[in-house]
PDB file of N, CA and C in Angstrom:
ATOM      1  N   UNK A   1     179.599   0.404  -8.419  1.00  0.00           N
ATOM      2  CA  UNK A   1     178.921   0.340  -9.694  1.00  0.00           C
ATOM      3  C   UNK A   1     177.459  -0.034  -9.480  1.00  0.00           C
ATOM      4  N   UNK A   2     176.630   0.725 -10.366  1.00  0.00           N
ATOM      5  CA  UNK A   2     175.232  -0.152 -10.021  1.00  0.00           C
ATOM      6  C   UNK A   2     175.002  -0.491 -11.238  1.00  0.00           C
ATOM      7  N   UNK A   3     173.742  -1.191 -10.579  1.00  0.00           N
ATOM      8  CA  UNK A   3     173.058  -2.361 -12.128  1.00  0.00           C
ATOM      9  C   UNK A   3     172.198  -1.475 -13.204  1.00  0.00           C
ATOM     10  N   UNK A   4     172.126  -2.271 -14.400  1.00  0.00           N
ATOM     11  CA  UNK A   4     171.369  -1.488 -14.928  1.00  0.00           C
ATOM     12  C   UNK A   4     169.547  -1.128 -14.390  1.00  0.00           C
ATOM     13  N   UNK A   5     169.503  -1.997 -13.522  1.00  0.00           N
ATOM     14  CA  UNK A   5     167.947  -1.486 -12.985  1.00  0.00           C
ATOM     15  C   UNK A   5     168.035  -0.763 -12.068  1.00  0.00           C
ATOM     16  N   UNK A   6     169.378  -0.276 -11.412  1.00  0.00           N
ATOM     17  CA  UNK A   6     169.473   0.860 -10.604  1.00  0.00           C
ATOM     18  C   UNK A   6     169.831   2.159 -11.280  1.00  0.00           C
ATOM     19  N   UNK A   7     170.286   2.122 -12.445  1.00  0.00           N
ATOM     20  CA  UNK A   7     170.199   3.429 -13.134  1.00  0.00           C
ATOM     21  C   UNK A   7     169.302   3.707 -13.802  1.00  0.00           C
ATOM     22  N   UNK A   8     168.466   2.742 -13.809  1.00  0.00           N
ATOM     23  CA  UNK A   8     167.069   3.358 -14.509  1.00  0.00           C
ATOM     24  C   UNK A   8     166.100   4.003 -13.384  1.00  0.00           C
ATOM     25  N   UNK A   9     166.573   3.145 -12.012  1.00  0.00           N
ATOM     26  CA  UNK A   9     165.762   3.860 -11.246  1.00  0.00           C
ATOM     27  C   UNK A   9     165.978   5.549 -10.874  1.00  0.00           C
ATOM     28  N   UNK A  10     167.272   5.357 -10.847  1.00  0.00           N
ATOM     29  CA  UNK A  10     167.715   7.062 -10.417  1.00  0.00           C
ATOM     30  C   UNK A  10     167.238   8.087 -11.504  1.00  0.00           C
ATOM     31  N   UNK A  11     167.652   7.409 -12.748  1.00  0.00           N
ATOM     32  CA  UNK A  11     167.323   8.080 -13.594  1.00  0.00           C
ATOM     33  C   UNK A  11     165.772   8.744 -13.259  1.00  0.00           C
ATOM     34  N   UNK A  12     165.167   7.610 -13.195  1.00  0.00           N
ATOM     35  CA  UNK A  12     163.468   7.843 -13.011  1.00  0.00           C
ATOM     36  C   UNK A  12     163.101   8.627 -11.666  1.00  0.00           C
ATOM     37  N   UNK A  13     163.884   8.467 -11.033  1.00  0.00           N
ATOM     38  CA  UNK A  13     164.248   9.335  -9.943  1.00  0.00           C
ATOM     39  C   UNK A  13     164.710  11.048 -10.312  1.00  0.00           C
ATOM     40  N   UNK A  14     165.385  10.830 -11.108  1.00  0.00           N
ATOM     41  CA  UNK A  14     165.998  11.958 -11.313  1.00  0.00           C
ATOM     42  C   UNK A  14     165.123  12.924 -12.464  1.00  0.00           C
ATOM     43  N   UNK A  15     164.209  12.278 -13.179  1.00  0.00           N
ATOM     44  CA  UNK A  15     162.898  13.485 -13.912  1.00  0.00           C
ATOM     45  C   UNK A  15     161.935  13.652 -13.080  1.00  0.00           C
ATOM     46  N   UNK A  16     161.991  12.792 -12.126  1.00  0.00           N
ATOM     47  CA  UNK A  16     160.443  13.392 -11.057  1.00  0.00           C
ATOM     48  C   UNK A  16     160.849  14.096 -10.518  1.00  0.00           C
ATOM     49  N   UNK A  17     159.819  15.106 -10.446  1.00  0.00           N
ATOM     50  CA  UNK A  17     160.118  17.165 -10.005  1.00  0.00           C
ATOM     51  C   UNK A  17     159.941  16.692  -8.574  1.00  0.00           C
ATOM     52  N   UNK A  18     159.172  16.120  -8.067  1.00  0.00           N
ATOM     53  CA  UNK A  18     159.110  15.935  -6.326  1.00  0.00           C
ATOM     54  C   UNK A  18     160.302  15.536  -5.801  1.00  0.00           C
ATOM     55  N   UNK A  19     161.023  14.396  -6.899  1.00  0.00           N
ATOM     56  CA  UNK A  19     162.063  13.279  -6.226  1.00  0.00           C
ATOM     57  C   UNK A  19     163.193  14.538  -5.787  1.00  0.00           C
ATOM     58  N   UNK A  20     163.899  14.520  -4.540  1.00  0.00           N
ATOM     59  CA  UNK A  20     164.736  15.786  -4.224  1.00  0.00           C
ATOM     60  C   UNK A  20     166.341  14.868  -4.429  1.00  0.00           C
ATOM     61  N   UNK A  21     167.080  15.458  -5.032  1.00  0.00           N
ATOM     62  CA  UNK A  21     168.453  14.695  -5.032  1.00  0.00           C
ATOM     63  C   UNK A  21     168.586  13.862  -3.588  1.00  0.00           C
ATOM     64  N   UNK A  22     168.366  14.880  -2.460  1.00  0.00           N
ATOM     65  CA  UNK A  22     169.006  14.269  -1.501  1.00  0.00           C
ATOM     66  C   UNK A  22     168.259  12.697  -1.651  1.00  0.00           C
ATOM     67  N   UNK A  23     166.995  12.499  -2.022  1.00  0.00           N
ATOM     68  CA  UNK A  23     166.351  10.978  -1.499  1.00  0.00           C
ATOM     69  C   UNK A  23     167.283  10.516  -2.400  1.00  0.00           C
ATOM     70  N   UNK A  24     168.239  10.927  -3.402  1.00  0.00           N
ATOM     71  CA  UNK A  24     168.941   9.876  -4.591  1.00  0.00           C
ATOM     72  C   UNK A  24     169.705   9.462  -3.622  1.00  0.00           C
ATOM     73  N   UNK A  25     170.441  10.507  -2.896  1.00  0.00           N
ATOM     74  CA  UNK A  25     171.318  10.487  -2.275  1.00  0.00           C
ATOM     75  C   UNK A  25     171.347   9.111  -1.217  1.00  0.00           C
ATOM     76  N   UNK A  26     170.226   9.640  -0.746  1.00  0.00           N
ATOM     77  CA  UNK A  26     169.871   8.360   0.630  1.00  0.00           C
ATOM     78  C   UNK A  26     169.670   7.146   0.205  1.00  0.00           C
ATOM     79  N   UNK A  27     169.041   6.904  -1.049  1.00  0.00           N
ATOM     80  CA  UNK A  27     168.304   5.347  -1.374  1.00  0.00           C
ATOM     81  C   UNK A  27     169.903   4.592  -2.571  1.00  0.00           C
ATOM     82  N   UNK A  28     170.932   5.885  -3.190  1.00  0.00           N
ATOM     83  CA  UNK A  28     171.697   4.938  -3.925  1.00  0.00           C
ATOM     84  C   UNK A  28     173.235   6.085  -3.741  1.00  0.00           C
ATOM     85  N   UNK A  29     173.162   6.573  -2.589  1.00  0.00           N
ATOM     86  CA  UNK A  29     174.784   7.131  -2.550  1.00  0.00           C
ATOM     87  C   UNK A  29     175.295   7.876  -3.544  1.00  0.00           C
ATOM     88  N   UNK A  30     174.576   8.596  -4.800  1.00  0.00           N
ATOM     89  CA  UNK A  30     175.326   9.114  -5.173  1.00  0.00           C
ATOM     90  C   UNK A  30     174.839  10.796  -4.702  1.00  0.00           C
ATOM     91  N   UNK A  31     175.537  11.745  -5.179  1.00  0.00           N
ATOM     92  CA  UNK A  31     176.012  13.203  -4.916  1.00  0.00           C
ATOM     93  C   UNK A  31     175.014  14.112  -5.761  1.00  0.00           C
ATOM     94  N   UNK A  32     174.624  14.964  -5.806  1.00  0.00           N
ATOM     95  CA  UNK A  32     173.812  15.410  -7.070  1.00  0.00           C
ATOM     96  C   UNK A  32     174.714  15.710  -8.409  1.00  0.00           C
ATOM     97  N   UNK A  33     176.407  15.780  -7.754  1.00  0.00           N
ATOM     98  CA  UNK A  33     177.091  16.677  -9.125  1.00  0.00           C
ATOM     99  C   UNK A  33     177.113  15.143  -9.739  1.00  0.00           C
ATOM    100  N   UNK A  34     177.194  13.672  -9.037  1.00  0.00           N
ATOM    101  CA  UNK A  34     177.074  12.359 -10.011  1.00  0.00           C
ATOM    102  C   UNK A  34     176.026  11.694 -10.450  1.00  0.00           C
ATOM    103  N   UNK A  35     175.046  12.721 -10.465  1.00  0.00           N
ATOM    104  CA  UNK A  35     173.519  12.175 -10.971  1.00  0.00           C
ATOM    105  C   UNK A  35     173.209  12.823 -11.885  1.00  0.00           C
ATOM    106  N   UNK A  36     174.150  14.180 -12.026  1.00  0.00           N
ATOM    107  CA  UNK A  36     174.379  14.845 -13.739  1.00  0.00           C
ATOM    108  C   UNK A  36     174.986  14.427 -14.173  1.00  0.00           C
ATOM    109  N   UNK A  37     176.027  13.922 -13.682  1.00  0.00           N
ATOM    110  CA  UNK A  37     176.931  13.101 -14.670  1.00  0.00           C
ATOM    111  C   UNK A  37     176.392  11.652 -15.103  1.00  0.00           C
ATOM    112  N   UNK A  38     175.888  11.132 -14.135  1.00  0.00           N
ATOM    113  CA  UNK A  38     175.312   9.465 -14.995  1.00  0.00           C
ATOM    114  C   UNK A  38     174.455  10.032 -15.910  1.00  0.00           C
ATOM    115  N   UNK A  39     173.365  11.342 -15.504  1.00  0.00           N
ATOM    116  CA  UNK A  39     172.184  11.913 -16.509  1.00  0.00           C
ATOM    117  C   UNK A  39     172.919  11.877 -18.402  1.00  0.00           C
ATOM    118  N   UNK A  40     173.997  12.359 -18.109  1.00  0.00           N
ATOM    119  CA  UNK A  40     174.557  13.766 -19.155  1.00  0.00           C
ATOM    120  C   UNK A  40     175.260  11.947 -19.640  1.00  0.00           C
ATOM    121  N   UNK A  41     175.657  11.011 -19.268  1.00  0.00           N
ATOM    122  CA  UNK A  41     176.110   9.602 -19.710  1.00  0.00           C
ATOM    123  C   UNK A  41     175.083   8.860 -20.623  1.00  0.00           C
ATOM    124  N   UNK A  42     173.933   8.627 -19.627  1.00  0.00           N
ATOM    125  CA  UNK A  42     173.325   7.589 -20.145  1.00  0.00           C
ATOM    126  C   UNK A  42     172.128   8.478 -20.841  1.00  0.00           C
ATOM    127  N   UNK A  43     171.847   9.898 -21.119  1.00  0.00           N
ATOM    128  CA  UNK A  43     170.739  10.243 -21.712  1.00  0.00           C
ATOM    129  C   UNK A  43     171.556  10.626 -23.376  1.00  0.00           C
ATOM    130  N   UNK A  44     170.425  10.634 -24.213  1.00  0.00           N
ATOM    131  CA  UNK A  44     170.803  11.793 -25.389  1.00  0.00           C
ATOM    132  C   UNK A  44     170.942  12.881 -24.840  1.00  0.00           C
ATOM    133  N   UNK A  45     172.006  13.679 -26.236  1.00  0.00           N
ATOM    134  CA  UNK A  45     172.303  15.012 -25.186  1.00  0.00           C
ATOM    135  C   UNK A  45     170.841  16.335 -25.773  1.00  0.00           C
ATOM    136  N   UNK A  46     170.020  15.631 -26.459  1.00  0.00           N
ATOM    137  CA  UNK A  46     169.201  16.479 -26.506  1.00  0.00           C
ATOM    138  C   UNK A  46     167.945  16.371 -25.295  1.00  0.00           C
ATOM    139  N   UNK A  47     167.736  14.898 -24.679  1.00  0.00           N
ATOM    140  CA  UNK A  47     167.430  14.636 -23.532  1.00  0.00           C
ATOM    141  C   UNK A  47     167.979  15.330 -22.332  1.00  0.00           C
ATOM    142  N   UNK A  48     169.307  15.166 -22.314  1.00  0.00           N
ATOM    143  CA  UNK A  48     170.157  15.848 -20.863  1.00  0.00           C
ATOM    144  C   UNK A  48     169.940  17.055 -20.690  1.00  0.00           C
ATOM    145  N   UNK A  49     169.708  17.739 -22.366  1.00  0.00           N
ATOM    146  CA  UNK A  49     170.149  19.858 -22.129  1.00  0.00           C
ATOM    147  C   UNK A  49     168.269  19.297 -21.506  1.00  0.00           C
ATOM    148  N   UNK A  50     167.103  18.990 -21.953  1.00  0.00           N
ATOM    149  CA  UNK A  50     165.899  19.237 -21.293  1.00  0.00           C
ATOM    150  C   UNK A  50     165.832  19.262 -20.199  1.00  0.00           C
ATOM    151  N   UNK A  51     166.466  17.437 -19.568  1.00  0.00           N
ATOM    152  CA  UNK A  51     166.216  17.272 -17.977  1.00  0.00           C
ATOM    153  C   UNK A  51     166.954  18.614 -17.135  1.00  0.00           C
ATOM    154  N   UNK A  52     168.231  19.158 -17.776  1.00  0.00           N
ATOM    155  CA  UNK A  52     168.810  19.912 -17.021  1.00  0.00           C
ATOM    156  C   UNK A  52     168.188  21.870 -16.856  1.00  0.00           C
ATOM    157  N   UNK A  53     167.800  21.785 -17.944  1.00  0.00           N
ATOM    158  CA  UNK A  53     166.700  22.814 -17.761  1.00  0.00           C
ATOM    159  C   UNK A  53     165.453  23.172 -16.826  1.00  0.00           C
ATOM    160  N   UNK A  54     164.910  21.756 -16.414  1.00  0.00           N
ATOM    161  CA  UNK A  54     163.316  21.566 -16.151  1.00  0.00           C
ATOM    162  C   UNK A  54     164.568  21.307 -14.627  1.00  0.00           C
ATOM    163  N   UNK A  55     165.278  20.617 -14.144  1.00  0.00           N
ATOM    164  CA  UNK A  55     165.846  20.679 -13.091  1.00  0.00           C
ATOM    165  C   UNK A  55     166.565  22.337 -12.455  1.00  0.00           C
ATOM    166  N   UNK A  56     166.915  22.861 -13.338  1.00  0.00           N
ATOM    167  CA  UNK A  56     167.526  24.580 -12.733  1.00  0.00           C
ATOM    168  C   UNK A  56     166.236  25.250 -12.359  1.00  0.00           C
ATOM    169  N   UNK A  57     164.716  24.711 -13.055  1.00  0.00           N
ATOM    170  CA  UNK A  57     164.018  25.319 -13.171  1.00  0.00           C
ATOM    171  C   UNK A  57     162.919  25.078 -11.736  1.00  0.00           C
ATOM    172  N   UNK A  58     163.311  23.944 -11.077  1.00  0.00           N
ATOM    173  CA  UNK A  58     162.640  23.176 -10.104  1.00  0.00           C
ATOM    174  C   UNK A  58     162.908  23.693  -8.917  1.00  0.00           C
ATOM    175  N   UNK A  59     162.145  23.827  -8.041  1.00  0.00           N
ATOM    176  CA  UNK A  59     162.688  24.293  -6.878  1.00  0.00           C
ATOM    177  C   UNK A  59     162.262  22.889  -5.836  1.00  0.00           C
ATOM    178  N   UNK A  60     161.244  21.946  -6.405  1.00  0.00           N
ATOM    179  CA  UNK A  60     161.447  20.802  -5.382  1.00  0.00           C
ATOM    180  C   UNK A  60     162.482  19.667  -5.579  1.00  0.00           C
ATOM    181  N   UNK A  61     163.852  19.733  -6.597  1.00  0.00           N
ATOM    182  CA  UNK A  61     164.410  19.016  -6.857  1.00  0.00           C
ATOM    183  C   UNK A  61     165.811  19.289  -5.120  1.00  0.00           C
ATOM    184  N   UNK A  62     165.382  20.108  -4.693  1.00  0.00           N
ATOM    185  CA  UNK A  62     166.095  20.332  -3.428  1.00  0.00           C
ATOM    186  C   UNK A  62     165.602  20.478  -2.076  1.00  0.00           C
ATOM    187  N   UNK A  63     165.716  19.793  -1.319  1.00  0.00           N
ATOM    188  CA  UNK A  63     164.816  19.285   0.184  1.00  0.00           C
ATOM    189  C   UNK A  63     164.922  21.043   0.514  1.00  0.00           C
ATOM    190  N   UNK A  64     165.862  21.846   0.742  1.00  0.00           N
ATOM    191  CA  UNK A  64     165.858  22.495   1.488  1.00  0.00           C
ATOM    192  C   UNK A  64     164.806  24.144   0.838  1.00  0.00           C
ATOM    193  N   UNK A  65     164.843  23.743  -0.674  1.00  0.00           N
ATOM    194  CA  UNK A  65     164.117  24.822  -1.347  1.00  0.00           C
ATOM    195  C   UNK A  65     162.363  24.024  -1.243  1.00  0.00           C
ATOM    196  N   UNK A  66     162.197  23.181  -1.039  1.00  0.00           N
ATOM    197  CA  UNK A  66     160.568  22.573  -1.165  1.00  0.00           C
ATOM    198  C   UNK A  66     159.762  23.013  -0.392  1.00  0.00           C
ATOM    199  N   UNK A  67     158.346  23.135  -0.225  1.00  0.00           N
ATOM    200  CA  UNK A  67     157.501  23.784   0.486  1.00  0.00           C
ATOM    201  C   UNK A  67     157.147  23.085   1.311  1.00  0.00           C
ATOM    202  N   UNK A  68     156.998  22.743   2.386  1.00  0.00           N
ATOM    203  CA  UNK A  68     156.313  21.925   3.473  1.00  0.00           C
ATOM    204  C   UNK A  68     155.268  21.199   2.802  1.00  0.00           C
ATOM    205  N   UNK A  69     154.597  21.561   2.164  1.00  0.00           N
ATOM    206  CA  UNK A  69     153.183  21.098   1.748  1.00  0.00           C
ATOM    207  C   UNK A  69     153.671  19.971   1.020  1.00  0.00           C
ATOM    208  N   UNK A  70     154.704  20.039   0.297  1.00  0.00           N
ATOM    209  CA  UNK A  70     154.718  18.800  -0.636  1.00  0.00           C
ATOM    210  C   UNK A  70     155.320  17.144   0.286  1.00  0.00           C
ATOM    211  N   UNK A  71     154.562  16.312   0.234  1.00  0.00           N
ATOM    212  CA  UNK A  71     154.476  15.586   1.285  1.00  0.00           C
ATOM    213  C   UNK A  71     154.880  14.055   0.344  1.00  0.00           C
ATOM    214  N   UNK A  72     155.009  13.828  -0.802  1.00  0.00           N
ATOM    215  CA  UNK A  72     155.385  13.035  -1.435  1.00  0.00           C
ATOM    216  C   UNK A  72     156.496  13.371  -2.190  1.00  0.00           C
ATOM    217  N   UNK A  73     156.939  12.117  -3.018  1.00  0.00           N
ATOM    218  CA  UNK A  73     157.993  12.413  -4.092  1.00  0.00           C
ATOM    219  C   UNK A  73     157.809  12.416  -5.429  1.00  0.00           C
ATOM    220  N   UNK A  74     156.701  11.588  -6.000  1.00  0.00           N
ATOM    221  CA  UNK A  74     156.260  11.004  -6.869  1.00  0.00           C
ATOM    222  C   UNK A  74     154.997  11.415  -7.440  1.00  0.00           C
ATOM    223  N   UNK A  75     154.765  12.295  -8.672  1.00  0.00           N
ATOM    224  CA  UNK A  75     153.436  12.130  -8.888  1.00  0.00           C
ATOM    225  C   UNK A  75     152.790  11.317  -9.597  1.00  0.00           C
ATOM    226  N   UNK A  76     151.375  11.030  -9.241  1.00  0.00           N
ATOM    227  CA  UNK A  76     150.306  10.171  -9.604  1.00  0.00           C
ATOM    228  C   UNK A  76     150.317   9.980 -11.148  1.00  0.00           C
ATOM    229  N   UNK A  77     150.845  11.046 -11.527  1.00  0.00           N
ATOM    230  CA  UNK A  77     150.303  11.327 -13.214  1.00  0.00           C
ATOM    231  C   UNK A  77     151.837  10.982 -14.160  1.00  0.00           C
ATOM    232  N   UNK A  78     153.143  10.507 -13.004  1.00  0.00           N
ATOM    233  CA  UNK A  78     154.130  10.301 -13.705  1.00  0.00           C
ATOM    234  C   UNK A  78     153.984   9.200 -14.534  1.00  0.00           C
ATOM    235  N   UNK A  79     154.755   9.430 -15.497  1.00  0.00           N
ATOM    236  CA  UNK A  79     155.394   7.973 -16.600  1.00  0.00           C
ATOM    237  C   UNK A  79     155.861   7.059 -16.243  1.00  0.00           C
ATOM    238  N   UNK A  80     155.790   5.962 -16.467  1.00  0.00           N
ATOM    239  CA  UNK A  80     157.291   5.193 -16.241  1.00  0.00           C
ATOM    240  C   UNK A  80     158.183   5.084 -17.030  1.00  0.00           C
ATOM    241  N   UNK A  81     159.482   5.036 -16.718  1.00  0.00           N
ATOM    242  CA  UNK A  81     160.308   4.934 -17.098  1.00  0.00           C
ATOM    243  C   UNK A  81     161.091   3.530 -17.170  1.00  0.00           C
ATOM    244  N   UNK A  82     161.545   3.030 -18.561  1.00  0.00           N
ATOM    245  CA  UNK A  82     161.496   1.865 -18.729  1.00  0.00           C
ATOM    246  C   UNK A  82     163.013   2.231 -19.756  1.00  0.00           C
ATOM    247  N   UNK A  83     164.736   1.711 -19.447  1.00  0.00           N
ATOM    248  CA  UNK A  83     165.551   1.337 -20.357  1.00  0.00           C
ATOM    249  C   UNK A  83     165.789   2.605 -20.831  1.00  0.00           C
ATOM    250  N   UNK A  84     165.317   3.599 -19.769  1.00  0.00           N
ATOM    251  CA  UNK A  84     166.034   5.069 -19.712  1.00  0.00           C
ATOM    252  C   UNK A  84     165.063   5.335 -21.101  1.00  0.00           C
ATOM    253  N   UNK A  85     163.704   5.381 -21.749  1.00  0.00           N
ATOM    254  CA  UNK A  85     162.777   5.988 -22.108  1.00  0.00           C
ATOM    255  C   UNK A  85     161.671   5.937 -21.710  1.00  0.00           C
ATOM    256  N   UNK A  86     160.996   7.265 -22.178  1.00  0.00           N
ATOM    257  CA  UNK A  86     159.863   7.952 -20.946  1.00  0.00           C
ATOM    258  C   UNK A  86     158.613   6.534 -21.892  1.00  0.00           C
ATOM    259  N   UNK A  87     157.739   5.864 -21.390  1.00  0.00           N
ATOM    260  CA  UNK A  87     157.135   5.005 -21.750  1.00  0.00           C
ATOM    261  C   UNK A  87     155.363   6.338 -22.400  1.00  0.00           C
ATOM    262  N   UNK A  88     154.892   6.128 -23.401  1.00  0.00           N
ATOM    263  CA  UNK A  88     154.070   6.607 -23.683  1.00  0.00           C
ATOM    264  C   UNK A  88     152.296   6.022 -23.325  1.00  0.00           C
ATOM    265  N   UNK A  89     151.409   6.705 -22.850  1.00  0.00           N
ATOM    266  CA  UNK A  89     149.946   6.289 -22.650  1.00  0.00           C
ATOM    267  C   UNK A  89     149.588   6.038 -23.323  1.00  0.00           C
TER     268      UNK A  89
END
């Protein structure tokens, strides 16, 4: 089971287009088919159909589809994510 500040992290993990499942994988053990499922749990489901869209739509959400060039996980210009909502500027 994880804490609630570890599902906020994955979560937050899991809308960044760089973050690739596998690093979910490595930093909190879960699978990608259980990081749709905590997604499709702890989001609205009008939240989940988005993330899951903008994710089919990603090609760096998978180590093996990413371009060499991309050398981080995280971009500069992301949100934070705070209690599983996107925090506004």
């Amino acid at each position: 089971m994880h804490s609630a500040e570890d599902k906020d992290r994955i979560i937050q993990m899991a809308w960044e287009d760089r973050t690739p499942f596998e690093a979910i994988r490595v930093q909190f053990g879960l699978k990608e088919d259980e990081v749709k499922a905590l997604m499709k749990r702890e989001l609205k489901a009008s939240s989940y159909r988005l993330w899951r869209e903008r994710v089919e739509a990603c090609t760096t959400k998978h180590a093996k589809l990413r371009s060499n060039d991309i050398d981080r996980f995280k971009s500069k210009a992301q949100r934070a994510i705070t209690n599983n909502k996107i925090s506004k500027r």
